[in-house]
PDB file of N, CA and C in Angstrom:
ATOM      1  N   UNK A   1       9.320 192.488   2.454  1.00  0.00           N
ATOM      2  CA  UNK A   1      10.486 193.175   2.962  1.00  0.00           C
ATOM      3  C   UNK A   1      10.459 194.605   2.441  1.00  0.00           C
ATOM      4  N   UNK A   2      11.250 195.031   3.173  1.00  0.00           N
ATOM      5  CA  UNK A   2      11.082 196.862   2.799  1.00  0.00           C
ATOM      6  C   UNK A   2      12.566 196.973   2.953  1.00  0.00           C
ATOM      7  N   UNK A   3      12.310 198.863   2.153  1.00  0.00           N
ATOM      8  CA  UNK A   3      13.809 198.911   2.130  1.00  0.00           C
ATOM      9  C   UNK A   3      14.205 199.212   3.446  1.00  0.00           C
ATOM     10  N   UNK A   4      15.363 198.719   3.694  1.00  0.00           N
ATOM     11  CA  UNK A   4      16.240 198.703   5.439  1.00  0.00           C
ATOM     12  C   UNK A   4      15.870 197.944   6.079  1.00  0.00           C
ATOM     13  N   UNK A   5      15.225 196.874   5.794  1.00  0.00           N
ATOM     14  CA  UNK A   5      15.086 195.419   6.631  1.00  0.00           C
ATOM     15  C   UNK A   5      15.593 194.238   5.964  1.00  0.00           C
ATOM     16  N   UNK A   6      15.463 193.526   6.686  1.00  0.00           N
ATOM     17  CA  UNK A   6      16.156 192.101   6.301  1.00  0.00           C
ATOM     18  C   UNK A   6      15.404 190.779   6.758  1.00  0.00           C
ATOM     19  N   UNK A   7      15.509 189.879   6.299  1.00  0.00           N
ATOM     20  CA  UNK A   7      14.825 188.654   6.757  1.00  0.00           C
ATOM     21  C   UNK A   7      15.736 187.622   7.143  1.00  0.00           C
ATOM     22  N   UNK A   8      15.475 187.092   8.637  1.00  0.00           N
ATOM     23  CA  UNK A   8      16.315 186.063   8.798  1.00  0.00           C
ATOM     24  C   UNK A   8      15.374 185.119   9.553  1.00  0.00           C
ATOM     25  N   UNK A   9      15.672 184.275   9.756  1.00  0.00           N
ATOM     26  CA  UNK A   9      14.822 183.321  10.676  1.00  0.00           C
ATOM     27  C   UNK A   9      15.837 182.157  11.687  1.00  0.00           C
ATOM     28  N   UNK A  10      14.347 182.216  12.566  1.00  0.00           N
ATOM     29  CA  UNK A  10      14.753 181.768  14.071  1.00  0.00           C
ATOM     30  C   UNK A  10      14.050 180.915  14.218  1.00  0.00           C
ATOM     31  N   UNK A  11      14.555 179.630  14.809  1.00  0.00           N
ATOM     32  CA  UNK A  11      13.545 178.834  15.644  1.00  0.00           C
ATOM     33  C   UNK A  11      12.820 178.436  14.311  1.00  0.00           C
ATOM     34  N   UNK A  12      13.228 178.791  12.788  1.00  0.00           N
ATOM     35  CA  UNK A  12      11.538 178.375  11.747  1.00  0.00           C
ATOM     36  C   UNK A  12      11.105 179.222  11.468  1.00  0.00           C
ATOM     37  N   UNK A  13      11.042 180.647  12.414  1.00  0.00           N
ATOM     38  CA  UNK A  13      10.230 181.601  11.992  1.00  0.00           C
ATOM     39  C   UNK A  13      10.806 182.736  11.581  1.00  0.00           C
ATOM     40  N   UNK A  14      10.088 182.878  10.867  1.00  0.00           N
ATOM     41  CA  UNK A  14      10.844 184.302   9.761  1.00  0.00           C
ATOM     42  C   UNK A  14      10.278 185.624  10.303  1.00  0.00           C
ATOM     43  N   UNK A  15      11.383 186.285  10.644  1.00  0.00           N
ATOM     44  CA  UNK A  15      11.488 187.575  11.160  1.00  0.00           C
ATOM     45  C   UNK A  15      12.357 188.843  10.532  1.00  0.00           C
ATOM     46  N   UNK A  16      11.698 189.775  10.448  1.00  0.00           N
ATOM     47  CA  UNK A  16      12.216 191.143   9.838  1.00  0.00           C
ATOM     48  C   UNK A  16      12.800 192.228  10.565  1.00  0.00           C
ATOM     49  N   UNK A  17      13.998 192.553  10.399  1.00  0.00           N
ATOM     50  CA  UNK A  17      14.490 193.404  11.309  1.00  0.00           C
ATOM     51  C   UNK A  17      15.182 194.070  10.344  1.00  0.00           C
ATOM     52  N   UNK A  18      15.608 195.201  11.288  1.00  0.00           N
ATOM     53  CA  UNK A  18      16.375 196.727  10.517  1.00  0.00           C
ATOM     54  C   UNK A  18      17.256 195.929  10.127  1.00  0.00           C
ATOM     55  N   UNK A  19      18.094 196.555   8.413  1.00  0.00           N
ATOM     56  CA  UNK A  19      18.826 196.045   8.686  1.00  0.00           C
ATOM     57  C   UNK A  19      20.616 196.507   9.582  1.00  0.00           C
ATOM     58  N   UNK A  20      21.333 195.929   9.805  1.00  0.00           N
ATOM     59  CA  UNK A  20      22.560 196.447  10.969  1.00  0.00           C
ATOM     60  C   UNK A  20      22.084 195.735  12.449  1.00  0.00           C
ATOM     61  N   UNK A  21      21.164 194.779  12.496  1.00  0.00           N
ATOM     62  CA  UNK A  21      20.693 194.389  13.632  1.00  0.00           C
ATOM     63  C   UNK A  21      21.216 193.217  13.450  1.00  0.00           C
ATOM     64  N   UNK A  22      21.329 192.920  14.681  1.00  0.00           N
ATOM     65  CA  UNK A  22      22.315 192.136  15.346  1.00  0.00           C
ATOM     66  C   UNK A  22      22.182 190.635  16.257  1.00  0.00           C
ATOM     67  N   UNK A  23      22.725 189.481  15.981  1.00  0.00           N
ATOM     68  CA  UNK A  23      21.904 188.328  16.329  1.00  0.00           C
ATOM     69  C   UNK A  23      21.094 188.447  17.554  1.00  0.00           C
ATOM     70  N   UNK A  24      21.260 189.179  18.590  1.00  0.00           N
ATOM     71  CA  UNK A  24      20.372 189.092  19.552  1.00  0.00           C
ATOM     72  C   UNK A  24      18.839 189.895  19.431  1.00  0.00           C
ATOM     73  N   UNK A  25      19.267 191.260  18.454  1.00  0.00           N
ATOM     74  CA  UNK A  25      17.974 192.008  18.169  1.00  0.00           C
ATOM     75  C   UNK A  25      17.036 190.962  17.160  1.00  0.00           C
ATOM     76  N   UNK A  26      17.544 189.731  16.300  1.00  0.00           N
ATOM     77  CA  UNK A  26      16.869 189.455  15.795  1.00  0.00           C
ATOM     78  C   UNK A  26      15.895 187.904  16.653  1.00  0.00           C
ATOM     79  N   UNK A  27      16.452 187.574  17.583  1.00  0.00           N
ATOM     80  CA  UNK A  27      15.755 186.586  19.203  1.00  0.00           C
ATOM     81  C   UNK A  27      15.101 187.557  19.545  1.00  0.00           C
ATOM     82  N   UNK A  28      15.634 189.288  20.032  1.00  0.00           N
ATOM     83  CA  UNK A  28      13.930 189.565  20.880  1.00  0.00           C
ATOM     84  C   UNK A  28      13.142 189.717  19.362  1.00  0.00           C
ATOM     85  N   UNK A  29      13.178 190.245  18.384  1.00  0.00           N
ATOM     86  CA  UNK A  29      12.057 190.644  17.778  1.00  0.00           C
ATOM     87  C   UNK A  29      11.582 189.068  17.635  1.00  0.00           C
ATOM     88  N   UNK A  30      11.885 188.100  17.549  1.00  0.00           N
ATOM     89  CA  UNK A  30      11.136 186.895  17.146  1.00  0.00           C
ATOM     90  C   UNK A  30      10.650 186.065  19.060  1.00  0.00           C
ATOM     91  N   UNK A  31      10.973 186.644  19.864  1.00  0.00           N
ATOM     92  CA  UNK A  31      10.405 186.513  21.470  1.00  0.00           C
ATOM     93  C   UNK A  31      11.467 186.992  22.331  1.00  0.00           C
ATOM     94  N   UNK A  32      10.469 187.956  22.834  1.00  0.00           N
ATOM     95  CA  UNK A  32      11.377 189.184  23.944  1.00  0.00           C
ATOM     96  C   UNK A  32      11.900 187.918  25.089  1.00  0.00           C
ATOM     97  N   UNK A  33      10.932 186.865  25.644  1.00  0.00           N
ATOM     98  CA  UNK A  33      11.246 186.330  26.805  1.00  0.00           C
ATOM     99  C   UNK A  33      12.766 185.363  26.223  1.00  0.00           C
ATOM    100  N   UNK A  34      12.535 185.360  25.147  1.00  0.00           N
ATOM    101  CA  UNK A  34      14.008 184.063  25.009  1.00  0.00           C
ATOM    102  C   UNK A  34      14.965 184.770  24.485  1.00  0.00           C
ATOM    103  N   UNK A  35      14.497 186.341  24.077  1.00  0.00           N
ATOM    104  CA  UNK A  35      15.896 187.293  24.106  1.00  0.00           C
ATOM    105  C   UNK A  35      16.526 187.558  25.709  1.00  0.00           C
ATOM    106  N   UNK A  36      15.456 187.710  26.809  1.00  0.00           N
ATOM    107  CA  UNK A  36      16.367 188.228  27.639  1.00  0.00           C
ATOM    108  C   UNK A  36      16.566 186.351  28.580  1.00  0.00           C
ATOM    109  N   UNK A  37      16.505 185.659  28.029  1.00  0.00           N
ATOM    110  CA  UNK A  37      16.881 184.161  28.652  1.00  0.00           C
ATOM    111  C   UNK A  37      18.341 183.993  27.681  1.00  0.00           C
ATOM    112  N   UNK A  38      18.238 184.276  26.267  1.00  0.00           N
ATOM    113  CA  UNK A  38      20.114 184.230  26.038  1.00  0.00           C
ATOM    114  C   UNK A  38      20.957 185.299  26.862  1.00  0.00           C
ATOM    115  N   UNK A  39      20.414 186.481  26.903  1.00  0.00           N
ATOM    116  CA  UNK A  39      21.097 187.585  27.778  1.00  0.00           C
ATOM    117  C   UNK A  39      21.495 186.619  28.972  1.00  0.00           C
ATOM    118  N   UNK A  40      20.586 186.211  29.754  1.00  0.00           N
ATOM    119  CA  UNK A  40      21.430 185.651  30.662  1.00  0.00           C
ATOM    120  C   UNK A  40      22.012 184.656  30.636  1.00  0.00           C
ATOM    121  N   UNK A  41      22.459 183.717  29.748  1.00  0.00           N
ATOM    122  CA  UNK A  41      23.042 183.148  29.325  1.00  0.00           C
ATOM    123  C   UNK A  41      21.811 181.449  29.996  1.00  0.00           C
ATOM    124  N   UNK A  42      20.834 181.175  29.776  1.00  0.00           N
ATOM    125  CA  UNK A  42      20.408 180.250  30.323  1.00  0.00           C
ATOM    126  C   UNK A  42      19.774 179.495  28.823  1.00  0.00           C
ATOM    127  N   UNK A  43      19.928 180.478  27.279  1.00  0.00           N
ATOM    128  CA  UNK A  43      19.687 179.992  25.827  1.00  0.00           C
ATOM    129  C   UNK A  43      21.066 180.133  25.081  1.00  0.00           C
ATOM    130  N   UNK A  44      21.016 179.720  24.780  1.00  0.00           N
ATOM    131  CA  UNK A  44      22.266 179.732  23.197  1.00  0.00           C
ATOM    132  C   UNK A  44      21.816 179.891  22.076  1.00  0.00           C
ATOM    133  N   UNK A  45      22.448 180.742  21.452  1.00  0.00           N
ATOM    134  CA  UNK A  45      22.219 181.179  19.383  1.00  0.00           C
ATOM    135  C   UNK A  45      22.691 179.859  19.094  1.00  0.00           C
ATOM    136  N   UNK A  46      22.597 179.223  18.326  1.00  0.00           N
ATOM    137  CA  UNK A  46      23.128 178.722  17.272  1.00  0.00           C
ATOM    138  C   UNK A  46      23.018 179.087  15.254  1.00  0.00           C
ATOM    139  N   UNK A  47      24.426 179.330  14.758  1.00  0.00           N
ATOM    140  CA  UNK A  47      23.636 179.349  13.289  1.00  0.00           C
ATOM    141  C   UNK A  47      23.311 178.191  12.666  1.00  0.00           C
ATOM    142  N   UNK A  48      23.202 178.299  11.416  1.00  0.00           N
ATOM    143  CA  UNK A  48      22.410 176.995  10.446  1.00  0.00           C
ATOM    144  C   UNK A  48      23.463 175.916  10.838  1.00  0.00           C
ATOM    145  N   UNK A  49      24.394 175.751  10.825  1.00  0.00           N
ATOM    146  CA  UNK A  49      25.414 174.682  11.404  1.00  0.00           C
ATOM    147  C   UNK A  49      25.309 173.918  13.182  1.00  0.00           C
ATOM    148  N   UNK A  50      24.731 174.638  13.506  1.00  0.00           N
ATOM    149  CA  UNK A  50      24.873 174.325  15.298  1.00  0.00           C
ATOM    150  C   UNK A  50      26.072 174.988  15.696  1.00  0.00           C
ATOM    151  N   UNK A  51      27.028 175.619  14.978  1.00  0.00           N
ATOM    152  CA  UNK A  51      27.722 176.371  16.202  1.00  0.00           C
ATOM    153  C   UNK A  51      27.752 177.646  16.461  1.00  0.00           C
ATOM    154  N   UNK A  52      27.792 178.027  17.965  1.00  0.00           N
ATOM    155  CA  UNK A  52      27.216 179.237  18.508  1.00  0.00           C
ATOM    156  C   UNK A  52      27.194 180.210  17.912  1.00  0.00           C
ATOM    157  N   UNK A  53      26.464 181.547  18.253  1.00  0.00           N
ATOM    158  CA  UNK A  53      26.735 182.555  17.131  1.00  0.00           C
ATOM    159  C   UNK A  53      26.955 183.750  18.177  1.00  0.00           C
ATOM    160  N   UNK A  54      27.750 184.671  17.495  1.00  0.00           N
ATOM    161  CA  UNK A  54      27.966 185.539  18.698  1.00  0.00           C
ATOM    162  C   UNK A  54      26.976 186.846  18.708  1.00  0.00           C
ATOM    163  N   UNK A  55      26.466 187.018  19.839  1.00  0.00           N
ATOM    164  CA  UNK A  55      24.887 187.991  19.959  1.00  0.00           C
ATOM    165  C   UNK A  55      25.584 189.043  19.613  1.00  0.00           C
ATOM    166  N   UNK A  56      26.389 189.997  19.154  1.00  0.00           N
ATOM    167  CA  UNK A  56      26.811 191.050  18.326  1.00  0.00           C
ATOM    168  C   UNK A  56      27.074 190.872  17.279  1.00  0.00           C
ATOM    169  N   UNK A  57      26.823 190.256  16.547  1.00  0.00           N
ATOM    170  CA  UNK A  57      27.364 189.769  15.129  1.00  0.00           C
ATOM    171  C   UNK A  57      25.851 190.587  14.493  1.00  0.00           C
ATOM    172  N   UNK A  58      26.489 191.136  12.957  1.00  0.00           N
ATOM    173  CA  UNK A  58      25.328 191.581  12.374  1.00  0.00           C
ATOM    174  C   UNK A  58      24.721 190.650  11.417  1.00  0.00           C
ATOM    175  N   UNK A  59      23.629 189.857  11.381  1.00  0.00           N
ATOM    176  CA  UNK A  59      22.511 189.387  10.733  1.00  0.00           C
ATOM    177  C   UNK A  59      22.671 189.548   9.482  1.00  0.00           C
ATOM    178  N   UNK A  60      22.763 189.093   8.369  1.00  0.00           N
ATOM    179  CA  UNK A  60      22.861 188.993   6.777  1.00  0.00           C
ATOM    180  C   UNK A  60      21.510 188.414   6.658  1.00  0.00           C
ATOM    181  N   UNK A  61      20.596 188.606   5.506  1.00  0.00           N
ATOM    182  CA  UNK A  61      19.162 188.380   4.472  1.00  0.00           C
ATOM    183  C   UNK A  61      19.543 186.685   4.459  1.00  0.00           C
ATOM    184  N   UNK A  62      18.607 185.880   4.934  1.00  0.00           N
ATOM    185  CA  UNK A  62      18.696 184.504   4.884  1.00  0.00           C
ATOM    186  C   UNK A  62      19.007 183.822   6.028  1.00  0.00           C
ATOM    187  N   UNK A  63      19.857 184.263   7.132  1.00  0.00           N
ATOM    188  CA  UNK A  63      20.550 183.988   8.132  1.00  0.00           C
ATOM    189  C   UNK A  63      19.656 182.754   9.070  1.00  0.00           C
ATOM    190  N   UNK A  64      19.626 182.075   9.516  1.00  0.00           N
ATOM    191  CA  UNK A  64      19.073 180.681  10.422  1.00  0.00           C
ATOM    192  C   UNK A  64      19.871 180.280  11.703  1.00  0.00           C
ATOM    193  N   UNK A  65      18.951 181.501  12.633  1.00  0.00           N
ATOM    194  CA  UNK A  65      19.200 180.665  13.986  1.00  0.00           C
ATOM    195  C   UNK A  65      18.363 180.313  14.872  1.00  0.00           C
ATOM    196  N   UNK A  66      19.188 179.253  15.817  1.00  0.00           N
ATOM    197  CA  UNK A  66      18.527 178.518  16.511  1.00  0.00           C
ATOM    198  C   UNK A  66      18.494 178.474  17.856  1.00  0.00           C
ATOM    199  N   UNK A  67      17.702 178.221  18.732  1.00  0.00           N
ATOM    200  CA  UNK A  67      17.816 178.508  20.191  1.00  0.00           C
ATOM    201  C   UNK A  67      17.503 177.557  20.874  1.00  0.00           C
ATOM    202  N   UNK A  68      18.835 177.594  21.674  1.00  0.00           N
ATOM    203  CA  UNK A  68      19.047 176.051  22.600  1.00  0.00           C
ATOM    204  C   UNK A  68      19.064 176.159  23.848  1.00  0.00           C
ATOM    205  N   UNK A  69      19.069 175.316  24.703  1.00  0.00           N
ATOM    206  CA  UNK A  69      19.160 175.132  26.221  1.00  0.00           C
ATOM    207  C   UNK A  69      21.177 175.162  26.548  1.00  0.00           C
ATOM    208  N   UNK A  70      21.300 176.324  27.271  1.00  0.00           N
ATOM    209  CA  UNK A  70      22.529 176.232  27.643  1.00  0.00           C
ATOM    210  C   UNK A  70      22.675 175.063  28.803  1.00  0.00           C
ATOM    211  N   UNK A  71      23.768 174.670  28.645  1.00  0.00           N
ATOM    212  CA  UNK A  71      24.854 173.578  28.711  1.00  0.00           C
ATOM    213  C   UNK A  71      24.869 173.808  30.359  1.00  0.00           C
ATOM    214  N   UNK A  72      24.597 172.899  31.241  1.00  0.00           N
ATOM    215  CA  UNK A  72      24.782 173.704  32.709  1.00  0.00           C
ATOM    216  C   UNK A  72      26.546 173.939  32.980  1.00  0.00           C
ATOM    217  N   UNK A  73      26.542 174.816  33.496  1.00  0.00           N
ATOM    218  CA  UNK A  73      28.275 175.545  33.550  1.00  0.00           C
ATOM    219  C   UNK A  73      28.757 175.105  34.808  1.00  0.00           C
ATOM    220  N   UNK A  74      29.632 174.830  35.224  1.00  0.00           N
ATOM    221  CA  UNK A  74      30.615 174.542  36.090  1.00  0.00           C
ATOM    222  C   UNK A  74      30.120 175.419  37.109  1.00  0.00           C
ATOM    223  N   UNK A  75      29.679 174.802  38.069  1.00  0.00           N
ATOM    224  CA  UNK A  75      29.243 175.651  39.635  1.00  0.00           C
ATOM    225  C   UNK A  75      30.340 175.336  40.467  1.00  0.00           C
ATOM    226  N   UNK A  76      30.521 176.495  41.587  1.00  0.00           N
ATOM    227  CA  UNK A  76      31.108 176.403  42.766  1.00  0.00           C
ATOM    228  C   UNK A  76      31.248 175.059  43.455  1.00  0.00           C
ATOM    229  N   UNK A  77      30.068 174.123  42.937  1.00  0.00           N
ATOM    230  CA  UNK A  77      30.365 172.939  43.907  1.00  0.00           C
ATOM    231  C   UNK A  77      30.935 171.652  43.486  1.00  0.00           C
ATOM    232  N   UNK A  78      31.829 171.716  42.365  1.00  0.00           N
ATOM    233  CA  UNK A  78      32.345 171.181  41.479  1.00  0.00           C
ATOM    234  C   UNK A  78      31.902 170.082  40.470  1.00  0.00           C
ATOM    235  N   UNK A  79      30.230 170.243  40.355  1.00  0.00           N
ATOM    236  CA  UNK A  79      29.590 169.671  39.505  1.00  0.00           C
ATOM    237  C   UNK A  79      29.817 170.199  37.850  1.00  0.00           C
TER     238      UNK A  79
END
C-alpha cells in the first residue's frame, strides 16, 4: 500500500484504490465489466454482512464486498 490508497476487497480479491473512492470505483478497479453490470443495476454490492452497500459510499482500509446477481424486479407484466 502507498500513501493515498487503501485496500479493500471484493469478490476475495484484494484491491487498491485512491483513497476517497467509492464502493463502485472499488468493483471497476477489481472488473470494469461487473462495474458497469452494477451500474445497470443487473449486480448488487453487498458488504461483509450481505446487506447492500450503497455505490457512493466511501470505502474504509479492510472493507469486503461482494457481488451478486440482482433480484429480477417487478416488470410491466406483473411477474
Amino acid at each position: 500500500m502507498t500513501p493515498g490508497t487503501t485496500i479493500v476487497f471484493v469478490n476475495s480479491a484484494r484491491v487498491t484504490v485512491a483513497r476517497g473512492a467509492t464502493v463502485l470505483d472499488a468493483v471497476r478497479a477489481w472488473d470494469e465489466r461487473e462495474g458497469a453490470a452494477v451500474e445497470v443495476g443487473d449486480r448488487v454490492v453487498t458488504d461483509s454482512r450481505g446487506l447492500p452497500a450503497a455505490l457512493d459510499t466511501v470505502v474504509h482500509g479492510g472493507a469486503i464486498f461482494r457481488i451478486m446477481t440482482a433480484r429480477a424486479r417487478a416488470g410491466g407484466d406483473g411477474s
